[in-house]
C-alpha atoms as a PDB file:
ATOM      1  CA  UNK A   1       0.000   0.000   0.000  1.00  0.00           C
ATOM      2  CA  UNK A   2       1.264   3.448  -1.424  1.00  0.00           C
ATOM      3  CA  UNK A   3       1.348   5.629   1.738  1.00  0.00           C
ATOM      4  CA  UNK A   4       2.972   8.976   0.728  1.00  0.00           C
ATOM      5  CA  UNK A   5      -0.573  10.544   0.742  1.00  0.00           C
ATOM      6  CA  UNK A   6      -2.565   9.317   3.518  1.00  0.00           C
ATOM      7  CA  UNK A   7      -2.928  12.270   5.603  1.00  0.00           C
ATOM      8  CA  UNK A   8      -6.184  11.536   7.190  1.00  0.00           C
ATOM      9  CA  UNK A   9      -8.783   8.949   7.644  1.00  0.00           C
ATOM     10  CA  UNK A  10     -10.416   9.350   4.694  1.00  0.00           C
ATOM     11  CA  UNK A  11      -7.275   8.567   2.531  1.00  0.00           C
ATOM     12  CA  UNK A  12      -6.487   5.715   4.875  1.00  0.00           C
ATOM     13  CA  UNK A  13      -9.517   3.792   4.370  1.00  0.00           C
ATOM     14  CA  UNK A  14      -9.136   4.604   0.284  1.00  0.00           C
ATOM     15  CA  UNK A  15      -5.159   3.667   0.212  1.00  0.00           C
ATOM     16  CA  UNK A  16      -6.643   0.470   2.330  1.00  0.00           C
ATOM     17  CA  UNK A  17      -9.141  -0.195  -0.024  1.00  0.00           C
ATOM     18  CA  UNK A  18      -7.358   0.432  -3.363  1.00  0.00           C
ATOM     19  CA  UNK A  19      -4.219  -1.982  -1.889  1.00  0.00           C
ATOM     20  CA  UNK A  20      -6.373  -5.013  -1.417  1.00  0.00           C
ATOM     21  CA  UNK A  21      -9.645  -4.799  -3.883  1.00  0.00           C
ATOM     22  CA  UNK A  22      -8.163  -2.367  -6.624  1.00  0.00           C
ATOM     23  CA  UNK A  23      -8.648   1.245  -7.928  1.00  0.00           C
ATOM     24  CA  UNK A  24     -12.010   2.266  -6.244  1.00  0.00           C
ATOM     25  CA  UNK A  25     -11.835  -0.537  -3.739  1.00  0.00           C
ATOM     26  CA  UNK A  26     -13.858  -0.311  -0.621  1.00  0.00           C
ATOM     27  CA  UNK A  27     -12.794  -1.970   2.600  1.00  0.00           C
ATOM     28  CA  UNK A  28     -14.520   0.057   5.056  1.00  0.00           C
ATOM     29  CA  UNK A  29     -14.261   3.903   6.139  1.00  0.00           C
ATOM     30  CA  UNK A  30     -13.910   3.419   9.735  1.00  0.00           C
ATOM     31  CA  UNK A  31     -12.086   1.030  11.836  1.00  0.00           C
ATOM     32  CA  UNK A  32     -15.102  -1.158  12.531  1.00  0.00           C
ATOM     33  CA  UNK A  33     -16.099  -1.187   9.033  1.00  0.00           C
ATOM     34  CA  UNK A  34     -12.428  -2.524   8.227  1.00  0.00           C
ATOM     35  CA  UNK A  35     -12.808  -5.103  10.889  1.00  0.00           C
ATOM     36  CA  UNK A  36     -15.795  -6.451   9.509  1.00  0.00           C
ATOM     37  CA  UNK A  37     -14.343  -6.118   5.798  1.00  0.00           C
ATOM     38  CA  UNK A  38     -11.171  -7.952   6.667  1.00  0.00           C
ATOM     39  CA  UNK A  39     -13.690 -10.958   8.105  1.00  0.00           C
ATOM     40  CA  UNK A  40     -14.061 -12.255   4.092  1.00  0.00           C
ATOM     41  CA  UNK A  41     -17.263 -11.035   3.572  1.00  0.00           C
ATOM     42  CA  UNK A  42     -16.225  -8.725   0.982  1.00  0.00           C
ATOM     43  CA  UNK A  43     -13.898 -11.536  -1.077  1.00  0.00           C
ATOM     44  CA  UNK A  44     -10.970 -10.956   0.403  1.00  0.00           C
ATOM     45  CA  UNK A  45      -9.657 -13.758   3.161  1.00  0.00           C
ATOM     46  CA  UNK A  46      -6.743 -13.228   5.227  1.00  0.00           C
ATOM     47  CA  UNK A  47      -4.311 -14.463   5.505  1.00  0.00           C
ATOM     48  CA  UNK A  48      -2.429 -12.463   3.642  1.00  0.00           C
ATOM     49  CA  UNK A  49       0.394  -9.929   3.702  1.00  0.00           C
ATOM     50  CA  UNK A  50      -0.306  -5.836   3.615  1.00  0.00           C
ATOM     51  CA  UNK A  51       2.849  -4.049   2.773  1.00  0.00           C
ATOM     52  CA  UNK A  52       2.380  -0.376   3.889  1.00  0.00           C
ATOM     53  CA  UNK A  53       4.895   1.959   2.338  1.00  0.00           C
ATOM     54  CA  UNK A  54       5.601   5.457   3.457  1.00  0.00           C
ATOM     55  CA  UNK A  55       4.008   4.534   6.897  1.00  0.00           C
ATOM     56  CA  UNK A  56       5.489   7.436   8.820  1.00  0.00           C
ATOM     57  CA  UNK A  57       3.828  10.061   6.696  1.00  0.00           C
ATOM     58  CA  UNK A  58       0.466   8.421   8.017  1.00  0.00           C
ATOM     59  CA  UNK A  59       2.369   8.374  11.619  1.00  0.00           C
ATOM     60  CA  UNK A  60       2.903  12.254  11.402  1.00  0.00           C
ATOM     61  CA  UNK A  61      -0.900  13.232  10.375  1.00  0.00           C
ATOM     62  CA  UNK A  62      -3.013  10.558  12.455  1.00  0.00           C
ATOM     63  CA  UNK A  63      -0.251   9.615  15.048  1.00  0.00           C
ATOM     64  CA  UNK A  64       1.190   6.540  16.146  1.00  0.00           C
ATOM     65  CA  UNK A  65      -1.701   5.337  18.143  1.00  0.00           C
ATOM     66  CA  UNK A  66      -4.431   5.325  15.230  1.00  0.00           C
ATOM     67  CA  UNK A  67      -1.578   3.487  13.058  1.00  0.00           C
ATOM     68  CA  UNK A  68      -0.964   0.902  15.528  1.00  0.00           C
ATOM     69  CA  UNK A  69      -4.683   0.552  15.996  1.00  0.00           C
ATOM     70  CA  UNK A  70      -4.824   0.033  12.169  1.00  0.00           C
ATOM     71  CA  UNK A  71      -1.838  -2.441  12.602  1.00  0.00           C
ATOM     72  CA  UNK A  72      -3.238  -3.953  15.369  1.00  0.00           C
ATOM     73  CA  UNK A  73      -6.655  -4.710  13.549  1.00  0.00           C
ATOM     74  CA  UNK A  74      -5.468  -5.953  10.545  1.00  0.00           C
ATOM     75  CA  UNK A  75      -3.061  -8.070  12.413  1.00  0.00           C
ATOM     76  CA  UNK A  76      -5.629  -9.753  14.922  1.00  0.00           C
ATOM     77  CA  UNK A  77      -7.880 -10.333  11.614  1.00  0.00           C
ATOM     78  CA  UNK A  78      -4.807 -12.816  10.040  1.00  0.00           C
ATOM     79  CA  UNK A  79      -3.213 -10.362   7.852  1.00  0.00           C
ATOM     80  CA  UNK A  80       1.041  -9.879   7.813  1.00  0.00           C
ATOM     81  CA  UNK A  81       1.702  -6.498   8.138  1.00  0.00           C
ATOM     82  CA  UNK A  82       4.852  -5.463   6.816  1.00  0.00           C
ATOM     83  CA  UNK A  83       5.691  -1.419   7.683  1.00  0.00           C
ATOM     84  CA  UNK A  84       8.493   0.352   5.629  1.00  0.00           C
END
Protein backbone atom coordinates (compact mmCIF):
# COMPACT_ATOMS: atom_id res chain seq x y z
CA UNK A 1 0.00 0.00 0.00
CA UNK A 2 1.26 3.45 -1.42
CA UNK A 3 1.35 5.63 1.74
CA UNK A 4 2.97 8.98 0.73
CA UNK A 5 -0.57 10.54 0.74
CA UNK A 6 -2.57 9.32 3.52
CA UNK A 7 -2.93 12.27 5.60
CA UNK A 8 -6.18 11.54 7.19
CA UNK A 9 -8.78 8.95 7.64
CA UNK A 10 -10.42 9.35 4.69
CA UNK A 11 -7.28 8.57 2.53
CA UNK A 12 -6.49 5.71 4.87
CA UNK A 13 -9.52 3.79 4.37
CA UNK A 14 -9.14 4.60 0.28
CA UNK A 15 -5.16 3.67 0.21
CA UNK A 16 -6.64 0.47 2.33
CA UNK A 17 -9.14 -0.19 -0.02
CA UNK A 18 -7.36 0.43 -3.36
CA UNK A 19 -4.22 -1.98 -1.89
CA UNK A 20 -6.37 -5.01 -1.42
CA UNK A 21 -9.64 -4.80 -3.88
CA UNK A 22 -8.16 -2.37 -6.62
CA UNK A 23 -8.65 1.25 -7.93
CA UNK A 24 -12.01 2.27 -6.24
CA UNK A 25 -11.84 -0.54 -3.74
CA UNK A 26 -13.86 -0.31 -0.62
CA UNK A 27 -12.79 -1.97 2.60
CA UNK A 28 -14.52 0.06 5.06
CA UNK A 29 -14.26 3.90 6.14
CA UNK A 30 -13.91 3.42 9.74
CA UNK A 31 -12.09 1.03 11.84
CA UNK A 32 -15.10 -1.16 12.53
CA UNK A 33 -16.10 -1.19 9.03
CA UNK A 34 -12.43 -2.52 8.23
CA UNK A 35 -12.81 -5.10 10.89
CA UNK A 36 -15.80 -6.45 9.51
CA UNK A 37 -14.34 -6.12 5.80
CA UNK A 38 -11.17 -7.95 6.67
CA UNK A 39 -13.69 -10.96 8.11
CA UNK A 40 -14.06 -12.26 4.09
CA UNK A 41 -17.26 -11.04 3.57
CA UNK A 42 -16.23 -8.73 0.98
CA UNK A 43 -13.90 -11.54 -1.08
CA UNK A 44 -10.97 -10.96 0.40
CA UNK A 45 -9.66 -13.76 3.16
CA UNK A 46 -6.74 -13.23 5.23
CA UNK A 47 -4.31 -14.46 5.50
CA UNK A 48 -2.43 -12.46 3.64
CA UNK A 49 0.39 -9.93 3.70
CA UNK A 50 -0.31 -5.84 3.62
CA UNK A 51 2.85 -4.05 2.77
CA UNK A 52 2.38 -0.38 3.89
CA UNK A 53 4.90 1.96 2.34
CA UNK A 54 5.60 5.46 3.46
CA UNK A 55 4.01 4.53 6.90
CA UNK A 56 5.49 7.44 8.82
CA UNK A 57 3.83 10.06 6.70
CA UNK A 58 0.47 8.42 8.02
CA UNK A 59 2.37 8.37 11.62
CA UNK A 60 2.90 12.25 11.40
CA UNK A 61 -0.90 13.23 10.37
CA UNK A 62 -3.01 10.56 12.45
CA UNK A 63 -0.25 9.61 15.05
CA UNK A 64 1.19 6.54 16.15
CA UNK A 65 -1.70 5.34 18.14
CA UNK A 66 -4.43 5.32 15.23
CA UNK A 67 -1.58 3.49 13.06
CA UNK A 68 -0.96 0.90 15.53
CA UNK A 69 -4.68 0.55 16.00
CA UNK A 70 -4.82 0.03 12.17
CA UNK A 71 -1.84 -2.44 12.60
CA UNK A 72 -3.24 -3.95 15.37
CA UNK A 73 -6.66 -4.71 13.55
CA UNK A 74 -5.47 -5.95 10.55
CA UNK A 75 -3.06 -8.07 12.41
CA UNK A 76 -5.63 -9.75 14.92
CA UNK A 77 -7.88 -10.33 11.61
CA UNK A 78 -4.81 -12.82 10.04
CA UNK A 79 -3.21 -10.36 7.85
CA UNK A 80 1.04 -9.88 7.81
CA UNK A 81 1.70 -6.50 8.14
CA UNK A 82 4.85 -5.46 6.82
CA UNK A 83 5.69 -1.42 7.68
CA UNK A 84 8.49 0.35 5.63
Amino acid sequence: MDGRNITDRAGLYCAIGEALRGPSGYFGSTLGALRDCLRGEFGLTPPFTLNWQSVNTARTHLGDSYVEEIVSTTRFAGVSVDLD
